[in-house]
C-alpha atoms as a PDB file:
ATOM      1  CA  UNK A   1       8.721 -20.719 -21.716  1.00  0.00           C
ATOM      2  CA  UNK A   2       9.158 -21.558 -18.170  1.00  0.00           C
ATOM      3  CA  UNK A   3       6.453 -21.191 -15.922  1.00  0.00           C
ATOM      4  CA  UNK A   4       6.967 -18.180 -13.236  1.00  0.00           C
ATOM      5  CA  UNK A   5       6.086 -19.486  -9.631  1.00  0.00           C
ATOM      6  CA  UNK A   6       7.431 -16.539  -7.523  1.00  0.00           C
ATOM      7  CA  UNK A   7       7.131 -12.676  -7.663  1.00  0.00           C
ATOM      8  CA  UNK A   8      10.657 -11.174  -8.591  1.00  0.00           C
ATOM      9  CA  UNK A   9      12.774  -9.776  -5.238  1.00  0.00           C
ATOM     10  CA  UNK A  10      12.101  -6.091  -6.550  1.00  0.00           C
ATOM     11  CA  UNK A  11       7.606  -7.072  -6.169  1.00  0.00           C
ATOM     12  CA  UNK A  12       8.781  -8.871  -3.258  1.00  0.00           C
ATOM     13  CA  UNK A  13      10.293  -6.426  -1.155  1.00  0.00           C
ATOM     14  CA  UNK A  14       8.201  -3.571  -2.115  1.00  0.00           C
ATOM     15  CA  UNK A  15       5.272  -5.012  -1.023  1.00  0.00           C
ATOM     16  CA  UNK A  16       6.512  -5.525   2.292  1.00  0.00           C
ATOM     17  CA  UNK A  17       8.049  -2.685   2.324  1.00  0.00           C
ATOM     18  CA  UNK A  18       4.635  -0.964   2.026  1.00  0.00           C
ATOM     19  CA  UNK A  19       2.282  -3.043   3.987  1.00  0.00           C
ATOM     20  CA  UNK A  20       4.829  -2.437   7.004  1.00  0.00           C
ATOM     21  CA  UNK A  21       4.639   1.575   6.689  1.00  0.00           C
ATOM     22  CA  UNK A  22       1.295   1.337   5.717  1.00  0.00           C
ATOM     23  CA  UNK A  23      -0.416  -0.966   8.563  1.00  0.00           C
ATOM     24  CA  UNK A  24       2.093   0.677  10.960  1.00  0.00           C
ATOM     25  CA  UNK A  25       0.869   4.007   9.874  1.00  0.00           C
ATOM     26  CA  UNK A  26      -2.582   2.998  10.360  1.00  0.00           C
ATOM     27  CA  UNK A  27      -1.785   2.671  13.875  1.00  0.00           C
ATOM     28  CA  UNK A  28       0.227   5.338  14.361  1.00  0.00           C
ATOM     29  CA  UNK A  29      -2.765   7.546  12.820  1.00  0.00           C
ATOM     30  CA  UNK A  30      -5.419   5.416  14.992  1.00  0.00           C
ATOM     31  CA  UNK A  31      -3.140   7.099  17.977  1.00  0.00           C
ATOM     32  CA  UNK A  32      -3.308  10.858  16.647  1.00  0.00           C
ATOM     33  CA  UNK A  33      -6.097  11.530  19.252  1.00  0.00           C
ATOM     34  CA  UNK A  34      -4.483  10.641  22.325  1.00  0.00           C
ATOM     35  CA  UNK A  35      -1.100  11.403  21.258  1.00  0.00           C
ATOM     36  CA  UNK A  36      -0.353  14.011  18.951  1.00  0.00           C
ATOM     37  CA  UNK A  37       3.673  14.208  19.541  1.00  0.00           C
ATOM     38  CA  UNK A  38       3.063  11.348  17.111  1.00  0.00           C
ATOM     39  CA  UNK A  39       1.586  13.915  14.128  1.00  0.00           C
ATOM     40  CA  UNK A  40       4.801  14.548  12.755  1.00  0.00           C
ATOM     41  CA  UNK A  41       5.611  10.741  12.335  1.00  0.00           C
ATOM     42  CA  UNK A  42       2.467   9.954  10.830  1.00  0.00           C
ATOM     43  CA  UNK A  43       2.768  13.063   8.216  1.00  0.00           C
ATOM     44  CA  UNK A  44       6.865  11.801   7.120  1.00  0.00           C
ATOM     45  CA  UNK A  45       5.171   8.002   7.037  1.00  0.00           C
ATOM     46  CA  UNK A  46       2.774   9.351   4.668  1.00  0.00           C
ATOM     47  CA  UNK A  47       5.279  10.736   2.722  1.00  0.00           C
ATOM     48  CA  UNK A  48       7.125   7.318   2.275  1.00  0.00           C
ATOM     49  CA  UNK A  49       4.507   5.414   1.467  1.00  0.00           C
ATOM     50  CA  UNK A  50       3.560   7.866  -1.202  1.00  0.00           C
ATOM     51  CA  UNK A  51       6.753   7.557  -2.767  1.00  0.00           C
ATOM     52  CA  UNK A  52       7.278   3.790  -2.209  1.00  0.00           C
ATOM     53  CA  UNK A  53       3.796   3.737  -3.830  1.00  0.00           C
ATOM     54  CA  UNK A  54       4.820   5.035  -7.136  1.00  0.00           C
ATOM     55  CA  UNK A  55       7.936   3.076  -6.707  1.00  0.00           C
ATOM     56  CA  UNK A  56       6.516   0.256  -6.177  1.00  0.00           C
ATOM     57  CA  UNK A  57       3.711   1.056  -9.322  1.00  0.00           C
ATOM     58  CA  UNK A  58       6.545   2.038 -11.806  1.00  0.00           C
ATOM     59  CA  UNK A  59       8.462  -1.102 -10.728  1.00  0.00           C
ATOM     60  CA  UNK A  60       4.781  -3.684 -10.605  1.00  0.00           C
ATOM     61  CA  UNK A  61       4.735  -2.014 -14.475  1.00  0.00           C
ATOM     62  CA  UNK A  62       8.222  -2.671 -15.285  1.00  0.00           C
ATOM     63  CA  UNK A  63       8.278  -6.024 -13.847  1.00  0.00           C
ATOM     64  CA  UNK A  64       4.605  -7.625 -15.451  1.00  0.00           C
ATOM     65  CA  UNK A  65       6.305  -9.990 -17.845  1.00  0.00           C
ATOM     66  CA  UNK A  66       7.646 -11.860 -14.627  1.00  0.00           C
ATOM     67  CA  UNK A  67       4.477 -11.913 -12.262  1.00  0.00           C
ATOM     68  CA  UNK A  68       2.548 -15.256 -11.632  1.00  0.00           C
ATOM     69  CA  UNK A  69      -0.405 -15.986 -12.895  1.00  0.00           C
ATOM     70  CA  UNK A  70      -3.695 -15.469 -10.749  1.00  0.00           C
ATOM     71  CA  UNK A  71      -4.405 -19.274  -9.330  1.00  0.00           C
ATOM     72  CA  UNK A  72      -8.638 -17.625  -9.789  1.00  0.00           C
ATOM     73  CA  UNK A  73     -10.003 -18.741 -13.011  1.00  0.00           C
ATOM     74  CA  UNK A  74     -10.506 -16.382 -15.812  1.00  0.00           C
ATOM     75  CA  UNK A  75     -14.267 -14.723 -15.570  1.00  0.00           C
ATOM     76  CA  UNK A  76     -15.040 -15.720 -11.955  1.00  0.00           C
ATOM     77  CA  UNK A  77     -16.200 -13.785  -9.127  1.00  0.00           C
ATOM     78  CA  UNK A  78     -13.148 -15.010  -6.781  1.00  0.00           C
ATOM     79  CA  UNK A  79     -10.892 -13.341 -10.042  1.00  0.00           C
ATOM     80  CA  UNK A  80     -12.888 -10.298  -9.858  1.00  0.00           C
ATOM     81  CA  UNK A  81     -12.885  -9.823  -6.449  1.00  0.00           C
ATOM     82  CA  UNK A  82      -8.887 -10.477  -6.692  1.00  0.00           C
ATOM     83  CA  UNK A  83      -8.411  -8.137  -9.214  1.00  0.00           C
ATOM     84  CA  UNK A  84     -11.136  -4.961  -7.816  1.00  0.00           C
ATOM     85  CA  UNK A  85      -9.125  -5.303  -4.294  1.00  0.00           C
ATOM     86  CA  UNK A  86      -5.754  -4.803  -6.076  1.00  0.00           C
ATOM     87  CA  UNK A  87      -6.495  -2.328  -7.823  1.00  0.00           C
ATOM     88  CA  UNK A  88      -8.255  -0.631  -5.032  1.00  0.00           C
ATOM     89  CA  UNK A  89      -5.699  -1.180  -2.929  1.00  0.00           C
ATOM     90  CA  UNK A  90      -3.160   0.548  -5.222  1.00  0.00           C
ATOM     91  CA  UNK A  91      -5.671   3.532  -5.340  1.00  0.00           C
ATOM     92  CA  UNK A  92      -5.549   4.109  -1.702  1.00  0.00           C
ATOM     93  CA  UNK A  93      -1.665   3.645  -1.164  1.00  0.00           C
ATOM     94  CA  UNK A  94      -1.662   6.512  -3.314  1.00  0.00           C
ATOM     95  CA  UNK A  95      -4.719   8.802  -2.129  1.00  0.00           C
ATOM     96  CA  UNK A  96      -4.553   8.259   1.454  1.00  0.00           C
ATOM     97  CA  UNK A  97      -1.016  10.219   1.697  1.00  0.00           C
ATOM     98  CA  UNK A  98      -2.400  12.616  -0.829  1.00  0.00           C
ATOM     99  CA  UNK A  99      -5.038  13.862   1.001  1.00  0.00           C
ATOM    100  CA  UNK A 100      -3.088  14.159   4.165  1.00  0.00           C
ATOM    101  CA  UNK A 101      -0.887  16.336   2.248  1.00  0.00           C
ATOM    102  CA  UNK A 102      -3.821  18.239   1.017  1.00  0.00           C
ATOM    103  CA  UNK A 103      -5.207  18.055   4.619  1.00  0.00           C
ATOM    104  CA  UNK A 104      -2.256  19.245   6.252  1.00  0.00           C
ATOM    105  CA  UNK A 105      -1.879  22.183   3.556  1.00  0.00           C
ATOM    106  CA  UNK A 106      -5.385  23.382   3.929  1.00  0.00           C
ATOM    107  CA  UNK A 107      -4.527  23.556   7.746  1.00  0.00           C
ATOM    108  CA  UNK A 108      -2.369  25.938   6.927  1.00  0.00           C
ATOM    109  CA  UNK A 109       1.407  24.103   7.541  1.00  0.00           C
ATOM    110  CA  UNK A 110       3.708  22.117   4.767  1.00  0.00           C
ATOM    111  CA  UNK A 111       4.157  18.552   5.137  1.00  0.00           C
ATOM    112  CA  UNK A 112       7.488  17.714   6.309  1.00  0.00           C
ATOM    113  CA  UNK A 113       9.540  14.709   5.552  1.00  0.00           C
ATOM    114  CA  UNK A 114      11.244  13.888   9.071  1.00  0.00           C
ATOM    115  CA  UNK A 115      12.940  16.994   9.234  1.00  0.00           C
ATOM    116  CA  UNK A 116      14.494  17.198   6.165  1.00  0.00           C
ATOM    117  CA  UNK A 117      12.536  18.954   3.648  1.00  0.00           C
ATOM    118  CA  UNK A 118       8.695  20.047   3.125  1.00  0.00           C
ATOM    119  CA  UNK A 119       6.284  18.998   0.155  1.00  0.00           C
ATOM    120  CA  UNK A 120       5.029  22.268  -1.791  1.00  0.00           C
ATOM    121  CA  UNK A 121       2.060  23.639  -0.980  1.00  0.00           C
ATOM    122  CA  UNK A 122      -0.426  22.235  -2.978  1.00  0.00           C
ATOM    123  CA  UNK A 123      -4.177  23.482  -1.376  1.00  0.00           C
ATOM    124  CA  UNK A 124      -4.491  26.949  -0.184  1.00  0.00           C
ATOM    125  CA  UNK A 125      -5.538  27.688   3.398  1.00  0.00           C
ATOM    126  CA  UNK A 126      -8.967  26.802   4.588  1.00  0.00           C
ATOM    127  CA  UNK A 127     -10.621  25.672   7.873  1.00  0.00           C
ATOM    128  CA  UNK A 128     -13.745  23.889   5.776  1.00  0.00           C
ATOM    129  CA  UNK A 129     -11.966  22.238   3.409  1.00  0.00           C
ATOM    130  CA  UNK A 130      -8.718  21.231   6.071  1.00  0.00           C
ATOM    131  CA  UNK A 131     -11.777  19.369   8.084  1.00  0.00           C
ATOM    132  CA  UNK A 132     -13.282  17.588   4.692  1.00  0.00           C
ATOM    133  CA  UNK A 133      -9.879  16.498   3.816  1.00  0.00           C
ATOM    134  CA  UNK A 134      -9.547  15.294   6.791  1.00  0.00           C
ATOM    135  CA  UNK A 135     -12.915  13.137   6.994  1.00  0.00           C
ATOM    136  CA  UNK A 136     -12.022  11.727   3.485  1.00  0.00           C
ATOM    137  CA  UNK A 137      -8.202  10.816   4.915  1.00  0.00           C
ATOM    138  CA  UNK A 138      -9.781   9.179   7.659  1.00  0.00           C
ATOM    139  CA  UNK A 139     -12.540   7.439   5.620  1.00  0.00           C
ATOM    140  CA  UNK A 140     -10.249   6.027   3.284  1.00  0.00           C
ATOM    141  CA  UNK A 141      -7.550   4.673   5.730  1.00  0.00           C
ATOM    142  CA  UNK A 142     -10.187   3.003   7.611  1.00  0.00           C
ATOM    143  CA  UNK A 143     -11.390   1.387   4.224  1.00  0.00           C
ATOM    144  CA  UNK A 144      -7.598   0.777   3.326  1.00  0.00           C
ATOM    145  CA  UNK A 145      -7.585  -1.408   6.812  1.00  0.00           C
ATOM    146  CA  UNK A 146     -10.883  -3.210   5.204  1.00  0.00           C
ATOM    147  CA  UNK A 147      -9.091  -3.822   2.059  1.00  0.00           C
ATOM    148  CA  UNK A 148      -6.086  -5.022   3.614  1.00  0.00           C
ATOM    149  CA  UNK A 149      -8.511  -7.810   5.755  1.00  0.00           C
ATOM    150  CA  UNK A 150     -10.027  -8.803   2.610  1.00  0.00           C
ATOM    151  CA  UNK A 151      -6.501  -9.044   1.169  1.00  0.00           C
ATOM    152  CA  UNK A 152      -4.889 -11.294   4.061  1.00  0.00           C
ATOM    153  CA  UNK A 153      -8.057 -12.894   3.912  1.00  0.00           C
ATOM    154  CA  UNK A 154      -8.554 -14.094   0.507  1.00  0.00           C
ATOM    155  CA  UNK A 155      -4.517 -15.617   0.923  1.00  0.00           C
ATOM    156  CA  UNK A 156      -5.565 -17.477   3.952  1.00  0.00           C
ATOM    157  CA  UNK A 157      -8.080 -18.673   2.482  1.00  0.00           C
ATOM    158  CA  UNK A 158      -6.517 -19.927  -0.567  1.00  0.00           C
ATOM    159  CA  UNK A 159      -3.786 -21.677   1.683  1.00  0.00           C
ATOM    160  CA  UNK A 160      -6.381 -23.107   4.463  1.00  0.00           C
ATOM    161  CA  UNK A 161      -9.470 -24.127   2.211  1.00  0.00           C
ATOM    162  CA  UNK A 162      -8.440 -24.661  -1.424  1.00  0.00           C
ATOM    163  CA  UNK A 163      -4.569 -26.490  -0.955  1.00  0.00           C
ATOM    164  CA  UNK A 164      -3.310 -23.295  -3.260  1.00  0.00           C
ATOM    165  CA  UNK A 165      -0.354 -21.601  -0.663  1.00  0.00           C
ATOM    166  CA  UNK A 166       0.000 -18.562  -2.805  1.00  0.00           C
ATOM    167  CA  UNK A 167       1.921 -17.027   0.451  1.00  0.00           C
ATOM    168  CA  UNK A 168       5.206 -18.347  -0.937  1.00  0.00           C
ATOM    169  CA  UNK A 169       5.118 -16.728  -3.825  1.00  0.00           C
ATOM    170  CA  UNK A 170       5.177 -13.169  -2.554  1.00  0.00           C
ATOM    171  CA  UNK A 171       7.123 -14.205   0.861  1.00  0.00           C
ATOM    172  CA  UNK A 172      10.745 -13.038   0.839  1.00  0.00           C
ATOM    173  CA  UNK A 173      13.074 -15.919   0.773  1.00  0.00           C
ATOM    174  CA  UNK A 174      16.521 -17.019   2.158  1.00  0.00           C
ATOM    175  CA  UNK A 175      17.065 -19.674  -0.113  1.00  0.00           C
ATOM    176  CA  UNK A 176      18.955 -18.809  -3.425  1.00  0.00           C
ATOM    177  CA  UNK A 177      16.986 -20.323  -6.804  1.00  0.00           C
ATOM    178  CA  UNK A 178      16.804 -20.092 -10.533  1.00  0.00           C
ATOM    179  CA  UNK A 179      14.343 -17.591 -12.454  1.00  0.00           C
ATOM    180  CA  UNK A 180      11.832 -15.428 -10.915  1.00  0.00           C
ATOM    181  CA  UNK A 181      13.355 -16.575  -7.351  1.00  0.00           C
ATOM    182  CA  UNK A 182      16.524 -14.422  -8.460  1.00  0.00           C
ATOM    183  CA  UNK A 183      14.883 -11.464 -10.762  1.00  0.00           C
ATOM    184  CA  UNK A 184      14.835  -8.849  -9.688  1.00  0.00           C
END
């Protein structure tokens, strides 16, 4: 059995994918406050990442038989730490847009996507609960931005300090190969 060394192109590009809308989104929301023309872009982001998120979850699923294995030794705390931010991090790409939704529907409006069509309401109508959605959408995207330090931070690390560059295994690449390079 050959050893896989690279994500397949279908990981590969969905994880970029999503980091891109969501730290770009992060900004965007960071914005909200001093420009809220931007509102409407921030809600159709939100929309994409949620469904890139379950794309991306459905295809992580489909494709675990050709993932690498962690370079973090079974039953240690850098493998736990690996493993908790992952899976947090795959909890967030998925609540943050939900509770914007649910945010947006207790403020009494429908979540559009660009233009072209509106999520179903989900949450009745209420001030109160409009505002606590809110707080909880905020909280999490700021601990999403956390997360996503820790995440960066933990591959730099690996690359700078321990001579294990784990960056090329999940960086898109121009070069054509055998194997995992190729699946997709």
């Amino acid at each position: 059995m050959k050893k896989v060394t690279r994500y397949p192109l279908s990981v590969i590009l969905l994880h970029w994918l999503v980091a891109v809308a969501l730290i770009g989104n992060l900004f965007i929301g960071l914005m909200l406050d001093d420009h809220e023309n931007l509102i409407a872009l921030h809600k159709s982001i939100g929309i994409l990442i949620l469904g890139l998120a379950a794309v991306r979850l459905a295809n992580r699923l489909r494709a675990r038989h050709m993932l690498p294995r962690s370079i973090n030794a079974v039953g240690t705390a850098a493998r736990f730490a690996e493993k908790a931010v992952h899976h947090v991090l795959y909890v967030l790409m998925v609540a943050i847009p939900l509770l914007g939704w649910m945010k947006t529907n207790a403020a009494g409006h429908a979540a559009r996507f660009f233009g072209f069509f509106s999520l179903p309401i989900i949450v009745q109508q209420s001030r109160d609960l409009s505002k606590w959605l809110g707080e909880l959408h905020s909280l999490a995207a700021y601990g999403l931005a956390a997360l996503v330090g820790l995440h960066v931070l933990g591959a730099l690390t690996h690359w700078a300090l321990k001579s294990k560059n784990v960056l090329p295994r999940i960086l898109p690449s121009l070069r054509r190969g055998s194997g995992a390079d190729n699946a997709f």
